[in-house]
Protein backbone atom coordinates (compact mmCIF):
# COMPACT_ATOMS: atom_id res chain seq x y z
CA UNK A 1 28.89 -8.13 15.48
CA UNK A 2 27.71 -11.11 13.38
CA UNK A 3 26.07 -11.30 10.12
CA UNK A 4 22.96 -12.46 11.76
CA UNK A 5 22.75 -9.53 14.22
CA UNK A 6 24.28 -7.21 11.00
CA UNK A 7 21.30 -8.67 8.74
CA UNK A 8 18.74 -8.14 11.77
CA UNK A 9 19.45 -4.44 12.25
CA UNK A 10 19.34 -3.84 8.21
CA UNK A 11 16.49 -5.55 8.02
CA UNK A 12 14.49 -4.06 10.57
CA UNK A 13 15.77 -0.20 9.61
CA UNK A 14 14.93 -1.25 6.01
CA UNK A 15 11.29 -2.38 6.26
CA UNK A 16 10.31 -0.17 9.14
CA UNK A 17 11.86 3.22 8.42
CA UNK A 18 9.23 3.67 5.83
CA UNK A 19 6.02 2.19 7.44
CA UNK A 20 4.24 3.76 9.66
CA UNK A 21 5.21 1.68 12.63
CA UNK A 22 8.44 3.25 13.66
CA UNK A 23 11.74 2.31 13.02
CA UNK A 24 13.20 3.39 15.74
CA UNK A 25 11.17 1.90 18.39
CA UNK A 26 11.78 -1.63 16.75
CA UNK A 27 15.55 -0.42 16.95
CA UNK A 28 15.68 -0.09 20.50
CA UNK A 29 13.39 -3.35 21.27
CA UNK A 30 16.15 -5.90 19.45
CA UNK A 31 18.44 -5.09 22.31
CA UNK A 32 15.89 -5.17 25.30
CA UNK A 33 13.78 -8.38 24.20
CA UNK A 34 16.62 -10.31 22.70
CA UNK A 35 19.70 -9.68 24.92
CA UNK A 36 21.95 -8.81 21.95
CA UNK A 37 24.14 -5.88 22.10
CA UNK A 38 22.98 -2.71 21.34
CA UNK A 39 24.04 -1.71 18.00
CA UNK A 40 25.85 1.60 18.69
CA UNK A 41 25.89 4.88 16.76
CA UNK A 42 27.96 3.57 13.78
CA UNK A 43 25.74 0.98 12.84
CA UNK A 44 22.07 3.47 13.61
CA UNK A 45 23.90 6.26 10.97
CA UNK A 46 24.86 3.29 8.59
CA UNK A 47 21.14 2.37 8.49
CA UNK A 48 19.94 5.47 8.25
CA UNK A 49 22.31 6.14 5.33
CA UNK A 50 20.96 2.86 3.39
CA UNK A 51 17.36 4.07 3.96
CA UNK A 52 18.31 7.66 2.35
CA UNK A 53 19.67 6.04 -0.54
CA UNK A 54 16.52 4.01 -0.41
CA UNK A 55 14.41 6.86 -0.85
CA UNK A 56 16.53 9.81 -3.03
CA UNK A 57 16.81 6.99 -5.48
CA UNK A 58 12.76 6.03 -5.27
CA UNK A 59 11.47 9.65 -5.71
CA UNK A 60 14.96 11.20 -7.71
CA UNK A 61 12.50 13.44 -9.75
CA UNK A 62 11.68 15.09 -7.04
CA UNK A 63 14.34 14.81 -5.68
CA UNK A 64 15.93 16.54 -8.83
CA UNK A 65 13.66 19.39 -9.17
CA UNK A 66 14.47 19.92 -5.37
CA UNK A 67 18.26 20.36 -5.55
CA UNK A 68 17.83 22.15 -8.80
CA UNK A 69 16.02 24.75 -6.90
CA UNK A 70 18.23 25.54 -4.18
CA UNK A 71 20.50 28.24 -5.32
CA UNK A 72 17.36 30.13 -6.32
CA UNK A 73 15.67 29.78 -2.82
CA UNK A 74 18.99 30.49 -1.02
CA UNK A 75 18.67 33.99 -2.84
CA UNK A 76 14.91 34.43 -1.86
CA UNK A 77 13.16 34.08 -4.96
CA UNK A 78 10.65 30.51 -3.99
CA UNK A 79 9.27 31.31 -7.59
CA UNK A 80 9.73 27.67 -8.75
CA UNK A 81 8.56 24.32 -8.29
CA UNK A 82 11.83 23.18 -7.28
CA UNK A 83 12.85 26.77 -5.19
CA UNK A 84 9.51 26.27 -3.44
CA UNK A 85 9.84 22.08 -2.70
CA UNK A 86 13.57 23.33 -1.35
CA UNK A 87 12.51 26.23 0.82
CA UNK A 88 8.88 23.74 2.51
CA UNK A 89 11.26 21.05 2.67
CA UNK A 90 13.54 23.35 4.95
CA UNK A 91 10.53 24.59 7.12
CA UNK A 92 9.38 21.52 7.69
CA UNK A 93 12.64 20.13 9.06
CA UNK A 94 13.59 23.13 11.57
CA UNK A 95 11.02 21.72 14.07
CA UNK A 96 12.80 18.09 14.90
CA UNK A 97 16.26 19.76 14.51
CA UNK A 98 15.66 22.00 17.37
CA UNK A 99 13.56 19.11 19.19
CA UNK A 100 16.59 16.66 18.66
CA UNK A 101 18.83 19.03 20.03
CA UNK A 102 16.66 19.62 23.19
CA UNK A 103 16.06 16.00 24.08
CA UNK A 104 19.71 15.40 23.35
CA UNK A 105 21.37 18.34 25.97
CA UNK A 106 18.47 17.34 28.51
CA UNK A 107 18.84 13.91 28.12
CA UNK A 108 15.57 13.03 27.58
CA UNK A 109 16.26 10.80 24.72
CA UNK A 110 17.73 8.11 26.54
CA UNK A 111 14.81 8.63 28.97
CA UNK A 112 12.36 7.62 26.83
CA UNK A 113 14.23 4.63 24.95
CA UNK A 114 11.69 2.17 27.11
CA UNK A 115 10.03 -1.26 25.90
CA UNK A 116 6.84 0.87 28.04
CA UNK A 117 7.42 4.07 26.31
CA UNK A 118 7.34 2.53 23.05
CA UNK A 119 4.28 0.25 23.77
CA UNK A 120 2.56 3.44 24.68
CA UNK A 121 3.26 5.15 21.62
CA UNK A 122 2.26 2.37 19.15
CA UNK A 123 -0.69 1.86 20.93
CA UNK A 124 -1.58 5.86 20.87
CA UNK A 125 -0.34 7.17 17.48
CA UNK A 126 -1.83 4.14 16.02
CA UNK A 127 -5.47 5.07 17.15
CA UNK A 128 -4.70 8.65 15.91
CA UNK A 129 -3.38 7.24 12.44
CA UNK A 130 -6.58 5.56 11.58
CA UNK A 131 -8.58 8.07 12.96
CA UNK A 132 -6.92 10.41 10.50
CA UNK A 133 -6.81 7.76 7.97
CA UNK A 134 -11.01 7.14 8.31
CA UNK A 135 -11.79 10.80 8.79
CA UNK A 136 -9.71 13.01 6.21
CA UNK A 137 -10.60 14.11 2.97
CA UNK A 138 -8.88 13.51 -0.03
CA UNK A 139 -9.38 16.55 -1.57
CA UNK A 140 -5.20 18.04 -1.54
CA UNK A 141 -2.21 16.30 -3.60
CA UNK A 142 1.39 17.00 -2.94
CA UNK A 143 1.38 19.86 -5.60
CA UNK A 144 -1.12 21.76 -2.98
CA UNK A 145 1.55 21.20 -0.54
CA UNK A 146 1.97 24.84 0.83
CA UNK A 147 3.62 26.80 4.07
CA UNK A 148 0.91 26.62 6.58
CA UNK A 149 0.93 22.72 5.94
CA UNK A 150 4.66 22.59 5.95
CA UNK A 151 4.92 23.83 9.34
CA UNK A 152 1.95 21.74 10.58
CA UNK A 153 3.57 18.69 9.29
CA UNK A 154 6.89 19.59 10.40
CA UNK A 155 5.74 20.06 13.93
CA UNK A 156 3.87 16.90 14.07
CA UNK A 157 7.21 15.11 13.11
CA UNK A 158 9.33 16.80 15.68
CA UNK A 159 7.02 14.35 18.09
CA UNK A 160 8.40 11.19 16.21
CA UNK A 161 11.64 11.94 18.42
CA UNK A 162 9.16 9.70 20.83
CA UNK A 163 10.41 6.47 20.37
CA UNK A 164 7.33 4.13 18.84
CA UNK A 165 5.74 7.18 17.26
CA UNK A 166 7.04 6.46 14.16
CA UNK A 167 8.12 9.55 11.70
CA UNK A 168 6.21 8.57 8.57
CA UNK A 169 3.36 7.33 10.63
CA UNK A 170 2.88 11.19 12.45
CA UNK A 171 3.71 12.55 9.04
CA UNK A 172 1.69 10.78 7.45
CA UNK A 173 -1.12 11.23 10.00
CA UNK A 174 -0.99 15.10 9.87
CA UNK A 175 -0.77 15.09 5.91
CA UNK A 176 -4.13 13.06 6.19
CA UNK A 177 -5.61 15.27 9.03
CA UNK A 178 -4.80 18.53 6.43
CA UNK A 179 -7.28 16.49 3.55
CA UNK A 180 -4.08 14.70 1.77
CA UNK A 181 -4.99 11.51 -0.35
CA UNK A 182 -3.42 8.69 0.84
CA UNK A 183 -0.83 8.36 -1.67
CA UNK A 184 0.32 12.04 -1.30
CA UNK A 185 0.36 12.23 2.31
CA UNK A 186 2.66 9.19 2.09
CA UNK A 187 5.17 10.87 -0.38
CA UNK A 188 5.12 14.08 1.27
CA UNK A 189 5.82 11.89 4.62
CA UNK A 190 8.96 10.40 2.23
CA UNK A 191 10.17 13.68 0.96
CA UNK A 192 10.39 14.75 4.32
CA UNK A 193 12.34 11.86 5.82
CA UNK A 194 15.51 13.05 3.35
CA UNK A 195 16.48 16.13 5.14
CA UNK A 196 15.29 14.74 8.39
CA UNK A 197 17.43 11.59 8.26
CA UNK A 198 20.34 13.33 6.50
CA UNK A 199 20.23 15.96 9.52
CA UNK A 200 20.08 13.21 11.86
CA UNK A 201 23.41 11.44 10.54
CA UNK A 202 25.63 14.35 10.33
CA UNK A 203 24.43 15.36 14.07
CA UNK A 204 26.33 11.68 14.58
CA UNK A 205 29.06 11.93 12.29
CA UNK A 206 31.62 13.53 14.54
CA UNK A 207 31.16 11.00 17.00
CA UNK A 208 30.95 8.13 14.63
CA UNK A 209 34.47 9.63 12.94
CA UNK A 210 35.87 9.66 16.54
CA UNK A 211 34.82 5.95 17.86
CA UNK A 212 34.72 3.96 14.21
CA UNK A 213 37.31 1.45 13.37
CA UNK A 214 38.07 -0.71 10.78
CA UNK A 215 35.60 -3.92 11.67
CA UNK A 216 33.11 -0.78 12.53
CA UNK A 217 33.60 0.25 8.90
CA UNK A 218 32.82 -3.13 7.74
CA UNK A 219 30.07 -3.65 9.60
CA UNK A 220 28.39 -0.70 8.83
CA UNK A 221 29.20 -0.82 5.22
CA UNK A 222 26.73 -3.86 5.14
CA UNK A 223 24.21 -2.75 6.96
CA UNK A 224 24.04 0.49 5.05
CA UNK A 225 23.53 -1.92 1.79
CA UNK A 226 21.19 -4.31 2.96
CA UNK A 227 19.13 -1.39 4.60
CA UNK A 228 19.12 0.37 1.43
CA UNK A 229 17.67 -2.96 -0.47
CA UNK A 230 15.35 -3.95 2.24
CA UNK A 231 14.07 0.11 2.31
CA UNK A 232 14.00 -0.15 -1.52
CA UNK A 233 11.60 -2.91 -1.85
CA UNK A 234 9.52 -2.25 1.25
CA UNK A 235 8.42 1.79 0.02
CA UNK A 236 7.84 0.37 -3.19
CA UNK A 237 5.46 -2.66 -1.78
CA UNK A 238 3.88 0.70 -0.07
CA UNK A 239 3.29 3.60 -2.26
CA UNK A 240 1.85 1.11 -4.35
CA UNK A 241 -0.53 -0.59 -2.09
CA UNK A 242 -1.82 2.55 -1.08
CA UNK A 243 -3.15 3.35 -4.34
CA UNK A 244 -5.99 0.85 -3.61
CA UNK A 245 -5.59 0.12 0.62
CA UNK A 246 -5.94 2.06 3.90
CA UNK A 247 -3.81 2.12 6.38
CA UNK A 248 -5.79 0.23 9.00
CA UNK A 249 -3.48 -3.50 8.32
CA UNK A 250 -0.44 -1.09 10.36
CA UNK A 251 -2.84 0.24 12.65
CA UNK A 252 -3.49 -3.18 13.24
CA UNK A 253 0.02 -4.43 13.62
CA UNK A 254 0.62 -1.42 15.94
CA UNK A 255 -2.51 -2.64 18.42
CA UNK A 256 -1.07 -6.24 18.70
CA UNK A 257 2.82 -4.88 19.23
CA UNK A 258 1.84 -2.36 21.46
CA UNK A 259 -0.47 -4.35 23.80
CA UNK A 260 2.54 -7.05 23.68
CA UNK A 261 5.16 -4.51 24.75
CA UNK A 262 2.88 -3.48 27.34
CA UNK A 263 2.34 -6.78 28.61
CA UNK A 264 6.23 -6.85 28.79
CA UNK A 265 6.50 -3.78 30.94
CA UNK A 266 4.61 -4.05 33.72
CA UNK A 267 4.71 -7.63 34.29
């Protein structure tokens, strides 16, 4: 692969992963609008890998307080901040680990990689976004966070496995939908993306062990970096625009992408 294609994929995994406009879905278009190769597992687990740096090393104090509290949920006692961020964390993850593994031994999930699919899904989720966005209360911060919402949230993610639905923009959705301020919704949506995406990789690590090679190293190596920058800047740009914005400007970028796509499909 080139640079340019390299810097493309980073890029794109970088900006997007975070946003609520669905990384993966802009993933799968570079292939089918451009005509450039598809990327191939290597390269999707290097970005992913840059975007979980991105985002252990943007909220590390939570991060922190979460690892610090594992050995004392692993015993049963979710008595501490950290025990109970570790144990809700796990919850809300069990939902797209069993979906993934569904869609993956049906083989649904190359199914549903479609530039119609994914028009679809833009178009939809983004209606339901800033419905949720307009409509919920503000009333809960991510200190409220709690096991009914856990699950809610976690189920609402497992449907991200849709390409175009975009796993912080469902997350994010559902936090809002459950009376989540902006800004809390959007880290919960964050916190939740670690064990999701970490999950995700090591599903792909025995295969990417079995078919990498040395230029596949490379080439992953710098996408992983310049997906970690690009993912760096573009959740900082984010969590601090939502302080004083809405959500409707991706809303809006969803509408125009998804009536394009669609446009694209059926012609």
């Amino acid at each position: 692969m080139t640079i340019l294609h390299l810097l493309i994929i980073a890029l794109i995994q970088g900006v997007t992963e975070f946003l609520p406009i669905s990384s993966s879905g802009h993933l799968i278009l570079v292939p089918n609008l451009t005509g450039l190769q598809d990327q191939g597992r290597v390269i999707d687990v290097a970005a992913h890998l840059g975007t979980l740096a991105a985002v252990v090393l943007f909220f590390w104090t939570d991060v922190r307080i979460g690892l610090a509290g594992i050995p004392r949920m692993l015993t049963g006692r979710i008595d501490t901040p950290g025990s109970k961020l570790a144990f809700l964390l796990v919850l809300a993850t069990i939902p797209v680990i069993l979906a993934g593994l569904v869609l993956e031994l049906t083989g649904l999930s190359d199914t549903l990689r479609s530039t119609a699919v994914i028009g679809w899904t833009m178009l939809g989720f983004g209606v339901v976004l800033y419905w949720a966005d307009q409509k919920g209360s503000t009333e809960k911060v991510d200190s409220d966070w709690s096991v009914k919402d856990a699950i809610q949230m976690g189920l609402w993610q497992a449907v991200a496995l849709i390409p175009g639905t975009s796993r912080s923009g469902i997350t994010i959705t559902a936090g809002r939908f459950l009376g989540y301020s902006r800004h809390d919704a959007a880290k919960l949506s964050m916190l939740m993306s670690i064990p999701t995406i970490f999950a995700s990789g090591a599903l792909l690590t025995g295969e990417v062990i079995q078919t990498a090679d040395a230029a596949a190293a490379r080439d992953g190596g710098i996408v992983a970096g310049m997906s970690f920058l690009s993912a760096l800047v573009a959740l900082s740009l984010m969590m601090r625009l939502l302080r004083s914005t809405s959500f409707t400007p991706y809303v809006i970028y969803r509408m125009i992408l998804g009536g394009i796509l669609l446009v694209i499909a059926y012609q």
